[in-house]
N, C-alpha and C. Protein backbone atom coordinates (compact mmCIF):
# COMPACT_ATOMS: atom_id res chain seq x y z
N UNK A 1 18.76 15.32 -1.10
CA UNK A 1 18.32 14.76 -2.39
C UNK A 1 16.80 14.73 -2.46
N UNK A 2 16.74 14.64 -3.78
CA UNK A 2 14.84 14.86 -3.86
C UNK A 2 14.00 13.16 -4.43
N UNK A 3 13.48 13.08 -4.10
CA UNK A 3 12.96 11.31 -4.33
C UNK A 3 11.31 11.64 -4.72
N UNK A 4 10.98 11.09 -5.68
CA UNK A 4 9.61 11.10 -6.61
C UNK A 4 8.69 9.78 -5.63
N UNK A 5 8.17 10.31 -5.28
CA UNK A 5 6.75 8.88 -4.16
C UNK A 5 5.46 9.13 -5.68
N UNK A 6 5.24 8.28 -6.61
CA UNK A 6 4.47 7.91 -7.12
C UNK A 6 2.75 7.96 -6.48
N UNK A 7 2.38 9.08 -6.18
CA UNK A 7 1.19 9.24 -5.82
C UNK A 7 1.18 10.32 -5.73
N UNK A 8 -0.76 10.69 -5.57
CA UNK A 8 -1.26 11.71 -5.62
C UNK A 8 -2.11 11.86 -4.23
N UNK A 9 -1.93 11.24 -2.91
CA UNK A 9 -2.49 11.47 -2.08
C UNK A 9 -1.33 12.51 -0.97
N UNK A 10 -1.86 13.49 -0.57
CA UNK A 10 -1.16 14.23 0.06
C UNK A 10 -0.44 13.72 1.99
N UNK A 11 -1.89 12.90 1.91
CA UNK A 11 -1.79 12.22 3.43
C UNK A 11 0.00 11.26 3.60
N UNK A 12 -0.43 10.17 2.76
CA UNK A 12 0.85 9.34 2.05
C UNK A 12 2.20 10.14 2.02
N UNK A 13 2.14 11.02 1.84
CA UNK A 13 3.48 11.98 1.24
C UNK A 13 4.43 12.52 2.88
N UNK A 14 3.09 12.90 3.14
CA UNK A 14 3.22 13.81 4.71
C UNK A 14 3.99 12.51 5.52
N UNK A 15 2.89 11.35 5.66
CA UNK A 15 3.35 10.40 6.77
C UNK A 15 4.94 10.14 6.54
N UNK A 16 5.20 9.99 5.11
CA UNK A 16 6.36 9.33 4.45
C UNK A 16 7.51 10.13 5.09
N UNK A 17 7.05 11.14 4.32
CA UNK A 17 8.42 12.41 4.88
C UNK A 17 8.97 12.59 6.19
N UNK A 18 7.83 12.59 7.33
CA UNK A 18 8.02 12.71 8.91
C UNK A 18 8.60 11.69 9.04
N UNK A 19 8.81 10.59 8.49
CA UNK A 19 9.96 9.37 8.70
C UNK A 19 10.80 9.04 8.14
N UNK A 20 11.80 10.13 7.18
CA UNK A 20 12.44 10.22 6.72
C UNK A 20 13.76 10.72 7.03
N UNK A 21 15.53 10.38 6.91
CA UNK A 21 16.32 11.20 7.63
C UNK A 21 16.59 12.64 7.11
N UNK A 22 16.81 13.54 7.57
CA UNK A 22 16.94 14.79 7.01
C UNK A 22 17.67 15.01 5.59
N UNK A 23 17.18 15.51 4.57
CA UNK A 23 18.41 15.75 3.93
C UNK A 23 17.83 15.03 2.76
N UNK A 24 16.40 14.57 2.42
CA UNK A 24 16.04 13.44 1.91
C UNK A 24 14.85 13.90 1.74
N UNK A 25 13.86 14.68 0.33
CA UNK A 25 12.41 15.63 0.45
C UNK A 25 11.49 14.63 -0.40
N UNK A 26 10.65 14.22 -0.48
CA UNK A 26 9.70 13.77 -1.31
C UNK A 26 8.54 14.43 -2.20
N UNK A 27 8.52 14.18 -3.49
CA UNK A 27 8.13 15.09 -4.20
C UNK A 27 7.10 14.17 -4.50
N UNK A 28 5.53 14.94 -5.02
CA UNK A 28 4.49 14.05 -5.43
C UNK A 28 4.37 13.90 -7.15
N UNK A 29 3.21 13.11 -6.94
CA UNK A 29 3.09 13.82 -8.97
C UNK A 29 1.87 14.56 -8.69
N UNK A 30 1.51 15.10 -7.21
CA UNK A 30 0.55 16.34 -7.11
C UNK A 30 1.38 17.35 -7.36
N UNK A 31 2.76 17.03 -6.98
CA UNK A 31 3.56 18.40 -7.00
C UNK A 31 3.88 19.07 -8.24
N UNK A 32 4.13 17.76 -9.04
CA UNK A 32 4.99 17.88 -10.15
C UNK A 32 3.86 17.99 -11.50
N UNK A 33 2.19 18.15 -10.96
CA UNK A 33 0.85 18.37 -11.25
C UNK A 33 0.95 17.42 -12.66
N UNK A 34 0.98 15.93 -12.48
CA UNK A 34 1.49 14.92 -13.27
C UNK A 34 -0.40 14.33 -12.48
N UNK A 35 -0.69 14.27 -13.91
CA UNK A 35 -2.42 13.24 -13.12
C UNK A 35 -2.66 12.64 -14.26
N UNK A 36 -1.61 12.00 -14.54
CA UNK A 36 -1.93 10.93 -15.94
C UNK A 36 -1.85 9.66 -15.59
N UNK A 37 -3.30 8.95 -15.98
CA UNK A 37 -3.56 7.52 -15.57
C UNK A 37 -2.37 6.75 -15.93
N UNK A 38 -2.18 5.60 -14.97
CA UNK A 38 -0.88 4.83 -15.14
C UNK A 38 -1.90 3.18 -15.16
N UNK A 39 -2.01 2.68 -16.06
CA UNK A 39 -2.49 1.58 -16.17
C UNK A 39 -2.34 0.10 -15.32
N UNK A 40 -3.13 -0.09 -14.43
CA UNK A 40 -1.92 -0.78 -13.52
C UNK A 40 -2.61 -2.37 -14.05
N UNK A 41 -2.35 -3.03 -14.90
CA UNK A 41 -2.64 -4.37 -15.83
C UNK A 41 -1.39 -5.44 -15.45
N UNK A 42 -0.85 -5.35 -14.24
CA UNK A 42 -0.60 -6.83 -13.84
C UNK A 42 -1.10 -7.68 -13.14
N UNK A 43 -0.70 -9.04 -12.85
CA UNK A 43 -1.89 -9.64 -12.79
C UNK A 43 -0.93 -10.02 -10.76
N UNK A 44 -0.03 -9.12 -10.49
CA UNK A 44 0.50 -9.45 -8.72
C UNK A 44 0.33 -7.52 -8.55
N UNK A 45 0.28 -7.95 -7.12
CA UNK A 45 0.91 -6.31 -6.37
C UNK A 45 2.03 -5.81 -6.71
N UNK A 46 2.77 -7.28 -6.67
CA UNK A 46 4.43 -6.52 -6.84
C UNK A 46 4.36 -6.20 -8.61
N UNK A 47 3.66 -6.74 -9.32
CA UNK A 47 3.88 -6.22 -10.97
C UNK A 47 3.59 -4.96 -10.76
N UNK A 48 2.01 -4.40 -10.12
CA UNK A 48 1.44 -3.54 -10.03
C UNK A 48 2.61 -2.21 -10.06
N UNK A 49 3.28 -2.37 -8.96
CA UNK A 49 3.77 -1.19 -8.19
C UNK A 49 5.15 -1.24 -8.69
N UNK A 50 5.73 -2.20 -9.46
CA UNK A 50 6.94 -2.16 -10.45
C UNK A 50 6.51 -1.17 -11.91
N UNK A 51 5.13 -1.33 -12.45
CA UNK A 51 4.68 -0.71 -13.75
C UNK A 51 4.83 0.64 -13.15
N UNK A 52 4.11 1.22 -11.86
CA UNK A 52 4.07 2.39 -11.34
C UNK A 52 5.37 3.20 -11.69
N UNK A 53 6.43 2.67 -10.83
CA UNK A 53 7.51 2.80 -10.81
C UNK A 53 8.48 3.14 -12.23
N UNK A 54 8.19 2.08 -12.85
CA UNK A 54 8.94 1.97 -14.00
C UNK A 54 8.15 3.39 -14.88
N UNK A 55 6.67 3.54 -15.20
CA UNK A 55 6.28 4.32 -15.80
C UNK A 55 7.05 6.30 -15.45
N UNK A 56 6.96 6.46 -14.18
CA UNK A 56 7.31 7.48 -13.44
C UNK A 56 8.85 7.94 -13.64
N UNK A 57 9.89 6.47 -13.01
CA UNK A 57 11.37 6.81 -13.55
C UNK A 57 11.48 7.26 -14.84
N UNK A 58 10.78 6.49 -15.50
CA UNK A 58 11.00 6.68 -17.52
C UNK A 58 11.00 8.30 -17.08
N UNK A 59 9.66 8.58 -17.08
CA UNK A 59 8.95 10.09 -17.56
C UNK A 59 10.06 11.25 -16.85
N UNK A 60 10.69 10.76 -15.79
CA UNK A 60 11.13 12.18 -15.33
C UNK A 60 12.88 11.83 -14.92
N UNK A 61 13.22 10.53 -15.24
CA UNK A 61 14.69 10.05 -14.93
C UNK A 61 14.96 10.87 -13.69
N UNK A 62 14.73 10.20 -12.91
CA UNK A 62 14.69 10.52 -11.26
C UNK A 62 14.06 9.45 -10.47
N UNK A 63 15.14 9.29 -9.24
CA UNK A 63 14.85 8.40 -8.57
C UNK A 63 13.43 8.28 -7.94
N UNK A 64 12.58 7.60 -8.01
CA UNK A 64 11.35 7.49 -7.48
C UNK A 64 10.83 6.05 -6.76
N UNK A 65 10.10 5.65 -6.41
CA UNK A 65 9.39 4.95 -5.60
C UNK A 65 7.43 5.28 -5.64
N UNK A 66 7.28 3.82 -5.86
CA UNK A 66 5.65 3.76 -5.62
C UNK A 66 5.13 2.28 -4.72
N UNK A 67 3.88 2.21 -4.17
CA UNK A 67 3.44 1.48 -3.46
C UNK A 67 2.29 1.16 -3.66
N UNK A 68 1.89 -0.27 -3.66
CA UNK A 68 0.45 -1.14 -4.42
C UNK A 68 0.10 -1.84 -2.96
N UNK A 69 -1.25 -2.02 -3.21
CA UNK A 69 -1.74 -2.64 -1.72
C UNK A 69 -2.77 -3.71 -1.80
N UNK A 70 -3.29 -4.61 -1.42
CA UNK A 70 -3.80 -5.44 -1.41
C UNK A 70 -4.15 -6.59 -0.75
N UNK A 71 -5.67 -6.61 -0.61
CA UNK A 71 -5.60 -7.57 0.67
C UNK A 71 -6.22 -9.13 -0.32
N UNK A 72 -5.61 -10.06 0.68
CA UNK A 72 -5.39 -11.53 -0.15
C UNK A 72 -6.45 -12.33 0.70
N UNK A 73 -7.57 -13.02 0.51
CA UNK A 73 -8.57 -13.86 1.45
C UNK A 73 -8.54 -15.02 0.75
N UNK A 74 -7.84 -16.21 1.97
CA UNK A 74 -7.73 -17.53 1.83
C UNK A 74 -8.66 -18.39 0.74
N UNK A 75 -10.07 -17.83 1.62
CA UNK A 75 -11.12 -18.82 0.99
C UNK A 75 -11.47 -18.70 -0.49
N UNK A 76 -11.64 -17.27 -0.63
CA UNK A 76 -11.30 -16.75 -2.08
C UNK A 76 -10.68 -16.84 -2.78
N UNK A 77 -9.54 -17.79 -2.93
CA UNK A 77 -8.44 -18.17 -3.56
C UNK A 77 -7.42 -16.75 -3.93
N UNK A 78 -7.18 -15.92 -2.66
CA UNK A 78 -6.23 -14.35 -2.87
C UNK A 78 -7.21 -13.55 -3.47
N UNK A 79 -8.23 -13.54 -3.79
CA UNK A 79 -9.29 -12.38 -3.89
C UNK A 79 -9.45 -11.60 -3.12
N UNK A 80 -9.36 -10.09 -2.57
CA UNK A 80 -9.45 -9.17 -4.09
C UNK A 80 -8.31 -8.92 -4.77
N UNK A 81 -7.28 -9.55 -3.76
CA UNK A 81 -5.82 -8.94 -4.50
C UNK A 81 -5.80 -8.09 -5.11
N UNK A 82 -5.27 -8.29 -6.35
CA UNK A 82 -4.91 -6.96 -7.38
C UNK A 82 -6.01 -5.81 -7.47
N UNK A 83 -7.37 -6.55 -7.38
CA UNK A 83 -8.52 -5.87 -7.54
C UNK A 83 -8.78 -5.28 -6.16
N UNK A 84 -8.39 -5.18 -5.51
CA UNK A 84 -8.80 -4.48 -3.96
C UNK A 84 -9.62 -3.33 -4.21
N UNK A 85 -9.07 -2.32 -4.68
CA UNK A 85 -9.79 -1.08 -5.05
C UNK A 85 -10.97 -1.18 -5.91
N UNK A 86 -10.62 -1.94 -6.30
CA UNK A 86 -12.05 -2.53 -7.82
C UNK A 86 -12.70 -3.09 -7.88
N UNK A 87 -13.08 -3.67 -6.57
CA UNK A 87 -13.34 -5.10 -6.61
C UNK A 87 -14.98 -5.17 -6.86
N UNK A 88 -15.68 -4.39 -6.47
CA UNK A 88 -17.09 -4.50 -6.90
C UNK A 88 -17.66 -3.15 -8.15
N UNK A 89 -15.94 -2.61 -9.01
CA UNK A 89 -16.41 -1.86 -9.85
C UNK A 89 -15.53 -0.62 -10.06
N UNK A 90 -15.62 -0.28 -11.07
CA UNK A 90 -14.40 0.45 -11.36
C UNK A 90 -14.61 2.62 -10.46
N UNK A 91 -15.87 2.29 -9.59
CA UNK A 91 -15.87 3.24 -8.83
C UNK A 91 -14.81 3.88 -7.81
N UNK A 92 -14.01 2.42 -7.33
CA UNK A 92 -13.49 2.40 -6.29
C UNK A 92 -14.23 2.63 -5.19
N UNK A 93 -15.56 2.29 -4.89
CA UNK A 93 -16.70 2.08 -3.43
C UNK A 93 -16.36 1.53 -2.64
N UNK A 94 -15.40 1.99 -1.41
CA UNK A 94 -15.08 1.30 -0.39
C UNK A 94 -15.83 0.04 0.05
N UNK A 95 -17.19 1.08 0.46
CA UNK A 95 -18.68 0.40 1.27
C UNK A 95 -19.11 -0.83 0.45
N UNK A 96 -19.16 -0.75 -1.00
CA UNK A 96 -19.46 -1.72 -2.17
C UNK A 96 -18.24 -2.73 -1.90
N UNK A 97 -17.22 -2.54 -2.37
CA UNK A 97 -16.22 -3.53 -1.94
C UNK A 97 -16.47 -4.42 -0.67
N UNK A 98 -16.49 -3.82 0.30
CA UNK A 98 -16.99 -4.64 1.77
C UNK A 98 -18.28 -4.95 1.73
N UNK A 99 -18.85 -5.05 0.80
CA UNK A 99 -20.43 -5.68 0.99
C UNK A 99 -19.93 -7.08 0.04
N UNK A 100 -19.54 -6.67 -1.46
CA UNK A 100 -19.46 -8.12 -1.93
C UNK A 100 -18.57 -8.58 -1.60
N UNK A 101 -17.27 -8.72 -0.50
CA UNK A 101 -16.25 -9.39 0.21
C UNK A 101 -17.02 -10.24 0.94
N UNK A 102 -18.28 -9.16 1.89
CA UNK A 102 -18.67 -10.31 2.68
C UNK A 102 -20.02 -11.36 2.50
N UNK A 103 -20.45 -10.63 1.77
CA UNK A 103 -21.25 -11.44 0.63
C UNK A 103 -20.41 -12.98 0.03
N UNK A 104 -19.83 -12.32 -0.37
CA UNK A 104 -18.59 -13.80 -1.00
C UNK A 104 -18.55 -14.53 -0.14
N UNK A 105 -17.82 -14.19 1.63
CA UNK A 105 -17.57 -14.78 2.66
C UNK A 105 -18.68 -15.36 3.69
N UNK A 106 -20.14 -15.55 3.05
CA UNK A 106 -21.32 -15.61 3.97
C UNK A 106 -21.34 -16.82 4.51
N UNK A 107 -20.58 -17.97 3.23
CA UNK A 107 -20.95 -19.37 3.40
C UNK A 107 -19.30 -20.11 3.87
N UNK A 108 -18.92 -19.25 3.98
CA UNK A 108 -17.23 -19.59 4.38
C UNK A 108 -16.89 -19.89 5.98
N UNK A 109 -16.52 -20.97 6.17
CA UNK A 109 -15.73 -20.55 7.82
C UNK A 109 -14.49 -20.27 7.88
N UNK A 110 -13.54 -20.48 6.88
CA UNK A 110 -12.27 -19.75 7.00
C UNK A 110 -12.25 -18.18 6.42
N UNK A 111 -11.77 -17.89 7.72
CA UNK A 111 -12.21 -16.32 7.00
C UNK A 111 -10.63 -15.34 7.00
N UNK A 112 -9.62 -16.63 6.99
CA UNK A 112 -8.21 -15.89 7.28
C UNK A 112 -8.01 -14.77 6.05
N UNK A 113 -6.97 -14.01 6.02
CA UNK A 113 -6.82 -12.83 5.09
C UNK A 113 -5.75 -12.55 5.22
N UNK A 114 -4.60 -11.77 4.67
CA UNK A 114 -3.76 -10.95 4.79
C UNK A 114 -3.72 -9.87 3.91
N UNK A 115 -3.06 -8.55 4.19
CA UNK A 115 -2.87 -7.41 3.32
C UNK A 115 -1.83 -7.45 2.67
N UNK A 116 -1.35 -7.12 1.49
CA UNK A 116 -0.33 -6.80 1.35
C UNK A 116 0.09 -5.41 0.68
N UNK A 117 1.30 -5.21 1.19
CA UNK A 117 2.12 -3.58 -0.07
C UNK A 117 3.16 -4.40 0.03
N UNK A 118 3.63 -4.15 -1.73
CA UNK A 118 4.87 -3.78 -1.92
C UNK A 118 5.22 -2.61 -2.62
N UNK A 119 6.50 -1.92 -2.08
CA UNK A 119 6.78 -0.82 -2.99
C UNK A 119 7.82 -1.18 -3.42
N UNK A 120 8.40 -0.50 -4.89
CA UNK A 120 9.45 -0.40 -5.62
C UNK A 120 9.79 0.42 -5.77
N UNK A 121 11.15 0.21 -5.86
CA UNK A 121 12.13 1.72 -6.03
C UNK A 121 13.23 1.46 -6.77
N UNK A 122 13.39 2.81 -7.59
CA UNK A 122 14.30 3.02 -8.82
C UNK A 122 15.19 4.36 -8.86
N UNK A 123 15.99 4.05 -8.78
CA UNK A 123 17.32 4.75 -8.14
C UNK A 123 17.59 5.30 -10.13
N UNK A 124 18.10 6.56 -10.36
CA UNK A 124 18.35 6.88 -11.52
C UNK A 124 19.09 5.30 -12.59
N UNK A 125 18.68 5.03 -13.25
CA UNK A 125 19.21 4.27 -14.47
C UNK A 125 19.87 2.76 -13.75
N UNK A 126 19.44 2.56 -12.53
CA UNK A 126 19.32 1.02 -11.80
C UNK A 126 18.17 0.09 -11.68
N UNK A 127 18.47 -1.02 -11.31
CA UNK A 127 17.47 -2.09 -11.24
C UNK A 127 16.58 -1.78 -10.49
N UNK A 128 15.14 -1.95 -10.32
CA UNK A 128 14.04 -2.12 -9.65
C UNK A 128 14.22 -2.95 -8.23
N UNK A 129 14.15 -2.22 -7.00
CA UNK A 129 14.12 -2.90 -6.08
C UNK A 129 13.19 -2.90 -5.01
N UNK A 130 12.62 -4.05 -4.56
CA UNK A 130 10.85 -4.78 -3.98
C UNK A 130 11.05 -4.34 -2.40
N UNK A 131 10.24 -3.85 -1.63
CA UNK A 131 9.93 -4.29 -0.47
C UNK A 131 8.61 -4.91 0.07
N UNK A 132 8.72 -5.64 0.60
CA UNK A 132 7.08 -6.41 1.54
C UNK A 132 6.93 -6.07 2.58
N UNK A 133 5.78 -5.70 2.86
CA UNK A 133 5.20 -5.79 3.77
C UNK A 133 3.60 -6.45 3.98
N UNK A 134 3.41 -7.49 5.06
CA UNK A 134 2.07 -8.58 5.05
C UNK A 134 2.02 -8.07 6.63
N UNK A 135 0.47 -8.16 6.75
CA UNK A 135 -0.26 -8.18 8.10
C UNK A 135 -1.37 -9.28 7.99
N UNK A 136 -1.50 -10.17 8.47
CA UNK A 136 -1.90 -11.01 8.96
C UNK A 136 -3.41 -11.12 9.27
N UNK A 137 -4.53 -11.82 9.05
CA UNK A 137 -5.81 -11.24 10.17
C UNK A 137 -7.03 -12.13 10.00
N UNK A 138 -8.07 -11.76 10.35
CA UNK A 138 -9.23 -12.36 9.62
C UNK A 138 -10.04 -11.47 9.25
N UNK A 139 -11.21 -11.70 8.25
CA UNK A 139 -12.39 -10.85 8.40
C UNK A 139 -13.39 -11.22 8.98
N UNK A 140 -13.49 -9.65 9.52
CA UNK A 140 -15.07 -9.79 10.94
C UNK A 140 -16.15 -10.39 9.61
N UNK A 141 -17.27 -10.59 10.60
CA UNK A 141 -18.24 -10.14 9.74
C UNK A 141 -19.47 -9.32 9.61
N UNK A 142 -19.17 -8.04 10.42
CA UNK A 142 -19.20 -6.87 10.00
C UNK A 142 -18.66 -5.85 10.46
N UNK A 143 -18.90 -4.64 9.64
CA UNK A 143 -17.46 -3.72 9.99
C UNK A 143 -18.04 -2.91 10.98
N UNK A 144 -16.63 -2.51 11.60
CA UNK A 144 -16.43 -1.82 13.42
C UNK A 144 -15.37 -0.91 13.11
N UNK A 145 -16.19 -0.17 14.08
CA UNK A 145 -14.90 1.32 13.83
C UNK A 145 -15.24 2.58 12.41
N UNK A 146 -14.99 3.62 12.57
CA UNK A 146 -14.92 5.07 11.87
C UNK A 146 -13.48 5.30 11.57
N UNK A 147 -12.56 4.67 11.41
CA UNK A 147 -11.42 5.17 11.20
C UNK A 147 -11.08 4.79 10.20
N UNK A 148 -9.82 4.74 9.41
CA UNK A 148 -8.81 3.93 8.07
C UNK A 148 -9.41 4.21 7.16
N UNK A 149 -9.64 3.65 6.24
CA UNK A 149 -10.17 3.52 5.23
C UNK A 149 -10.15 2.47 4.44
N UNK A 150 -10.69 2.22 2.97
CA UNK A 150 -10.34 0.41 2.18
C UNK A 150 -11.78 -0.19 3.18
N UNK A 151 -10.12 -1.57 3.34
CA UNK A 151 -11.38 -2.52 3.97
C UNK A 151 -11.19 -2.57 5.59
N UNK A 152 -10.54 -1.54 6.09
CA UNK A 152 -10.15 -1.42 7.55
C UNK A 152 -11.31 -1.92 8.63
N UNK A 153 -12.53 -1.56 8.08
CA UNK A 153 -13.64 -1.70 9.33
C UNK A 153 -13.75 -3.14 9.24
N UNK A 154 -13.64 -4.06 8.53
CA UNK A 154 -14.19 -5.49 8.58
C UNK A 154 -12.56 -6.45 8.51
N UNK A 155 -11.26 -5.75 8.85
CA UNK A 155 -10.37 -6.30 8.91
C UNK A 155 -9.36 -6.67 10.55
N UNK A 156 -9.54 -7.90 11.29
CA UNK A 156 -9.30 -7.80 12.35
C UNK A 156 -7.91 -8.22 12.38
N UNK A 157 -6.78 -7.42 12.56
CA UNK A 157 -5.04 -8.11 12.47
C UNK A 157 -5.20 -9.28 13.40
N UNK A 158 -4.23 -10.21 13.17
CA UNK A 158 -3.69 -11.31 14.36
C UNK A 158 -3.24 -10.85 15.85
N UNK A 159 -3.80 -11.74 16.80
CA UNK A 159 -3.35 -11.11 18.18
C UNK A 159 -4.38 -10.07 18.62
N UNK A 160 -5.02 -9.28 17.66
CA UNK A 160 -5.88 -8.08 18.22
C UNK A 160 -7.06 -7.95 18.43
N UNK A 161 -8.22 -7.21 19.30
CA UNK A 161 -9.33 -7.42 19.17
C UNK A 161 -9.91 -6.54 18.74
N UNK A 162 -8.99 -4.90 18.02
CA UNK A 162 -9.86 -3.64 17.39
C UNK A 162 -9.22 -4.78 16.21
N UNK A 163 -10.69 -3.99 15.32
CA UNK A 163 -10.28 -4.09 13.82
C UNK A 163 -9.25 -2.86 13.56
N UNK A 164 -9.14 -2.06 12.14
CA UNK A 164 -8.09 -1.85 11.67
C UNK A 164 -8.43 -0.16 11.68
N UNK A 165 -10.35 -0.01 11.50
CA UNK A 165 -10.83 1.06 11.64
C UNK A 165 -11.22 1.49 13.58
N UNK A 166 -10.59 0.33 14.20
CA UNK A 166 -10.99 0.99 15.97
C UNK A 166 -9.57 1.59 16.31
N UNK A 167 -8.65 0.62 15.50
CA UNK A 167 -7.46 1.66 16.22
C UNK A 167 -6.95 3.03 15.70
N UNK A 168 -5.96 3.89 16.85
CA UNK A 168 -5.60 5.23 16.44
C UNK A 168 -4.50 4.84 14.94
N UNK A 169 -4.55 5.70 14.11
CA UNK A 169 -3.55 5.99 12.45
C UNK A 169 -2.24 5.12 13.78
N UNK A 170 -1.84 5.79 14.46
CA UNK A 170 -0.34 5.22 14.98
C UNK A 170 -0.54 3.97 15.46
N UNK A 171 -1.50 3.09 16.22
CA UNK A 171 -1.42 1.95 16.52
C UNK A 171 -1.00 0.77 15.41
N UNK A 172 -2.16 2.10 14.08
CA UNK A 172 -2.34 0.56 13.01
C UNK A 172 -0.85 0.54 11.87
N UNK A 173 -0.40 1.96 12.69
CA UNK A 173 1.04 2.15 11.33
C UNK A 173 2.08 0.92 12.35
N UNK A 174 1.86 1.33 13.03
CA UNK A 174 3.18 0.06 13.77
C UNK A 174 2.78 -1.34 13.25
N UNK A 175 1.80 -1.92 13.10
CA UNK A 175 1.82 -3.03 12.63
C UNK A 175 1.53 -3.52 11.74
N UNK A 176 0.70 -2.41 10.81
CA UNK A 176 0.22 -2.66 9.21
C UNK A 176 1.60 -3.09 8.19
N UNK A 177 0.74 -3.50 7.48
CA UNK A 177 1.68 -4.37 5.72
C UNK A 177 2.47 -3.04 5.69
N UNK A 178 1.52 -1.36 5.06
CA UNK A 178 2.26 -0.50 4.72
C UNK A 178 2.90 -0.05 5.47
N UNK A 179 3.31 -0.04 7.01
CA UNK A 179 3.99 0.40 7.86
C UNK A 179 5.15 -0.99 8.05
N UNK A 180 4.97 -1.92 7.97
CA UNK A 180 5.99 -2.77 7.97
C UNK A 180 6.63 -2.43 6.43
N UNK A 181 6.37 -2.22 5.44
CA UNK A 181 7.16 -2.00 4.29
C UNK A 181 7.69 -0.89 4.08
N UNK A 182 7.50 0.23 4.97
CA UNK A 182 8.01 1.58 4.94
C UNK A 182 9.11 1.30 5.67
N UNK A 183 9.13 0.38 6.40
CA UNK A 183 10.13 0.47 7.50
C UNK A 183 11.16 -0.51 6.84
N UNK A 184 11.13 -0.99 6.05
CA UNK A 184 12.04 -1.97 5.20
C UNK A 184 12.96 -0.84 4.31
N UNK A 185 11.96 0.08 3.97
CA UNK A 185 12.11 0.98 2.70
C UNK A 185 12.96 2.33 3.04
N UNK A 186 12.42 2.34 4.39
CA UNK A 186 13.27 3.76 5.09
C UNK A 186 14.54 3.31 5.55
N UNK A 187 14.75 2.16 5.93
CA UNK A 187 16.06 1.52 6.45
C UNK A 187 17.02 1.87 5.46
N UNK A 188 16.48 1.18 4.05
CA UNK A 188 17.33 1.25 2.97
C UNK A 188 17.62 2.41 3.15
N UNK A 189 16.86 3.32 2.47
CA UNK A 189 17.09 4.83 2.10
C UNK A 189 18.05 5.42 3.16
N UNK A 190 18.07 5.22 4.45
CA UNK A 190 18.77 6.12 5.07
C UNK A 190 20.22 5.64 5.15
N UNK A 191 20.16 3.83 5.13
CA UNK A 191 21.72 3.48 5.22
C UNK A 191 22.74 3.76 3.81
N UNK A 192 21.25 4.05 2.75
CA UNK A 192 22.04 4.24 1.32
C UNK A 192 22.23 5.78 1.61
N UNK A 193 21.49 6.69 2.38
CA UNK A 193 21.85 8.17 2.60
C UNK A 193 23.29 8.40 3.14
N UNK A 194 23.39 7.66 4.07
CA UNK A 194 24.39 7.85 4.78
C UNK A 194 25.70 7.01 3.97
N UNK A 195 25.55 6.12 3.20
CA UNK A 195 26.68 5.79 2.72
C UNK A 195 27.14 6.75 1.28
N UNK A 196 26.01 7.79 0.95
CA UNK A 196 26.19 8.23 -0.43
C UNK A 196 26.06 7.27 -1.65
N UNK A 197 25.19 6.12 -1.58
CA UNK A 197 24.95 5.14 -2.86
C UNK A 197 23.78 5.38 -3.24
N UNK A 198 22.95 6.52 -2.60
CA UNK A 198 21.48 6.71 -3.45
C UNK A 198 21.67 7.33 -4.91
């Protein structure tokens, strides 16, 4: 069966698929050369990545799935949340984002945080259904590491002493939000593969 992943990053698509059970292909909207802005105007992650969703099933009535991300800081009252990507401007400036995060955070001593994804998924002409995934952490205060991307260099998980940009892509998929919600998401998919209810 063929399943619509609501994005245009090729990386995303690849990881997705290699953890997928056979028999089960993921199609992009690079594939399907679909690059029409999807307005994402809710005010949670999970609205976010339900509009995704919902916009995508409409357009092509096919089962699809999309994923919203966002990291939540205590002191900030869940700031940047929704705005993660935006947060210092509709550039999407990684480097800008992590300057006024920690700018914000100069005069703070709680510096707890968590990430979150949820993705949704929409099975032809069925209900919308959520997965979570949260990682846990604080922010440094300043960023370490060349790797990830976002706010990875100034994000340290619980328990660990690399931030998010020191560890290898596989260390941080085992314990990241989006690797804990893939793994919620692939469970489904494969026990609904194998039962024939996708």
């Amino acid at each position: 069966m063929k399943l619509i992943f609501a994005t245009h990053n090729p990386n995303k698509v690849s990881e997705i698929q290699a953890m997928l059970p056979s028999g089960i292909e993921l199609i992009s909207l690079k594939d399907l050369d679909d690059y029409d802005e999807i307005e994402e105007t809710a005010s949670t992650i999970e609205g976010n990545a339900k509009l995704k969703v919902e916009a995508i099933a409409n357009k092509y009535n096919y089962p699809c799935f999309a994923d919203d991300t966002g990291l939540e800081v205590a002191a900030l009252n869940g700031e940047p949340g929704v705005k993660s990507a935006r947060y210092a401007g509709e550039t999407k400036d990684s480097k800008a984002n992590m300057r006024k995060l920690l700018n914000n955070l100069a005069d703070k001593s709680n510096r707890k945080a968590q990430f979150k994804t949820v993705i949704a998924y929409k099975a032809k002409g069925g209900q919308i259904l959520t997965f979570e995934g949260i990682c846990k952490g604080e922010i440094l205060k300043s960023a370490r590491g060349e790797g990830g991307f976002g706010y990875d260099p100034i994000f340290l998980p619980s328990g660990y002493t690399q931030s998010f940009a020191e560890m290898t892509a596989n260390e941080k998929h085992l314990i990241s939000h989006r690797g804990l919600a893939f793994k919620k998401f692939i469970k489904f998919l494969s026990e609904s593969h194998k039962n024939k209810t996708l």
